[in-house]
Protein backbone atom coordinates (compact mmCIF):
# COMPACT_ATOMS: atom_id res chain seq x y z
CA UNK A 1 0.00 0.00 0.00
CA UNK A 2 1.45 3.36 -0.87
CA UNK A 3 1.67 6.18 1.87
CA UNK A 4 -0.82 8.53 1.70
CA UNK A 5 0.50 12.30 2.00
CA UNK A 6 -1.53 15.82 2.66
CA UNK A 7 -0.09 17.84 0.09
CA UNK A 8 -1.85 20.56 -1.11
CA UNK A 9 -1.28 23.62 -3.48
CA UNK A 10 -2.52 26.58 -3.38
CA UNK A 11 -2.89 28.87 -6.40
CA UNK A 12 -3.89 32.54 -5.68
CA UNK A 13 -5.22 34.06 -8.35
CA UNK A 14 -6.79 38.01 -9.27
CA UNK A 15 -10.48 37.61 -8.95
CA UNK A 16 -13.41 34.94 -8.88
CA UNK A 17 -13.65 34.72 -12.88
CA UNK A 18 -10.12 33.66 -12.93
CA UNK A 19 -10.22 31.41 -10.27
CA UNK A 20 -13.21 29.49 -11.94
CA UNK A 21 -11.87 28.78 -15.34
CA UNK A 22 -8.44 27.35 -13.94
CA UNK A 23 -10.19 25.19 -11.61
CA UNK A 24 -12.16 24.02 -14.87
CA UNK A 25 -8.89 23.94 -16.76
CA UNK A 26 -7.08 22.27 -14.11
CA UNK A 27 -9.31 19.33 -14.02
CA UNK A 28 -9.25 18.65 -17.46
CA UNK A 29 -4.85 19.56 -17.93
CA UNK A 30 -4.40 17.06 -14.48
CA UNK A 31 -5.32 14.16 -13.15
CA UNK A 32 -6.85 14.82 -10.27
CA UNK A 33 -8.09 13.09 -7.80
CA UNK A 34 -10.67 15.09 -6.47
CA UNK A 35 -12.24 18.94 -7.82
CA UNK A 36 -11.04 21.80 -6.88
CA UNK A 37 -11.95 24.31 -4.21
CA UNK A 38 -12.95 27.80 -5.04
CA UNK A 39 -12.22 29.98 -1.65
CA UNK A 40 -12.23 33.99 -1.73
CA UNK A 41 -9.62 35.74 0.65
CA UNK A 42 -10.13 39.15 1.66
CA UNK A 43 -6.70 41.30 2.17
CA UNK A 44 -6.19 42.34 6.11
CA UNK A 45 -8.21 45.39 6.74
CA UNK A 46 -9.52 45.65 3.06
CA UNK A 47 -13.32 45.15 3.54
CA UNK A 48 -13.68 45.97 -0.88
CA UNK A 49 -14.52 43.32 -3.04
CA UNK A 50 -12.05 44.69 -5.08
CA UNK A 51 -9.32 43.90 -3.25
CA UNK A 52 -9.71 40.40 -2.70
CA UNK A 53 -8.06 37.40 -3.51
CA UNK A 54 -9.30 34.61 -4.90
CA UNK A 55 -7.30 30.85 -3.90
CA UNK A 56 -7.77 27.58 -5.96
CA UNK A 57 -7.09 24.72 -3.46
CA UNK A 58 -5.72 21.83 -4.71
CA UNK A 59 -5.36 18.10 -3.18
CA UNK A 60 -2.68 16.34 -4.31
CA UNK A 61 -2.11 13.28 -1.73
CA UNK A 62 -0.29 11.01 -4.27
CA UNK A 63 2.09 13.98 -5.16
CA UNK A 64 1.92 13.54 -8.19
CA UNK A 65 1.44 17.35 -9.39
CA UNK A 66 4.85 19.44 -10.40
CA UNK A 67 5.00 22.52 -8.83
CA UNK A 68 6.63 24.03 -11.58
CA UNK A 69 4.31 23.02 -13.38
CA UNK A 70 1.76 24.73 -11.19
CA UNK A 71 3.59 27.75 -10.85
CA UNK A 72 3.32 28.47 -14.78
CA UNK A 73 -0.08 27.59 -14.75
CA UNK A 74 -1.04 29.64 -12.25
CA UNK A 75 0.91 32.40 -14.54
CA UNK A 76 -1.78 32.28 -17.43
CA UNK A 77 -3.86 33.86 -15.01
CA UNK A 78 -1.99 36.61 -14.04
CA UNK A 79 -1.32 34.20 -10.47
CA UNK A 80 0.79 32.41 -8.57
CA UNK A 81 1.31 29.34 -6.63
CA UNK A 82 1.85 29.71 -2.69
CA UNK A 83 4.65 27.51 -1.18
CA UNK A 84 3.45 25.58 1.31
C-alpha cells in the first residue's frame, strides 16, 4: 500500500472569474483526484470586493502534481502558486 500524503497547493489568483476557469482547466490539464476548491480571501483590513483574492485549493495526496508546473499555470492567469 502506498503512503498517503496531505499535500496541497494553493494557487492565488486576481479575482473569482479567474479562479473558476483554472479550476475548470485544471481538471481537465491534471489528473486529479478530487475537484477543486474555489475559496475567496479578503486582504487584512480591506473590507472591498475589489481587493480580494481569490485561492484555488488543490489536493494532491499522491504527489503527483509538479509545482513548476503549477507555478506556470497559475501564470496564465496573471497568479501564482503559494509555497506551502
Amino acid at each position: 500500500m502506498a503512503p498517503v500524503s496531505d499535500v496541497r497547493h494553493v494557487l492565488v489568483l486576481p479575482d473569482r472569474d479567474a479562479a473558476e476557469e483554472a479550476a475548470q482547466v485544471l481538471g481537465e490539464r491534471f489528473r486529479l483526484d478530487e475537484e477543486p476548491r474555489i475559496l475567496r480571501d479578503a486582504l487584512a483590513g480591506e473590507d472591498d470586493a475589489e481587493d480580494a483574492q481569490w485561492l484555488v485549493l488543490l489536493s494532491d495526496e499522491r504527489a503527483l502534481l509538479d509545482p513548476g508546473e503549477l507555478d506556470e499555470f497559475a501564470g496564465e492567469w496573471e497568479g501564482w502558486r503559494e509555497e506551502p
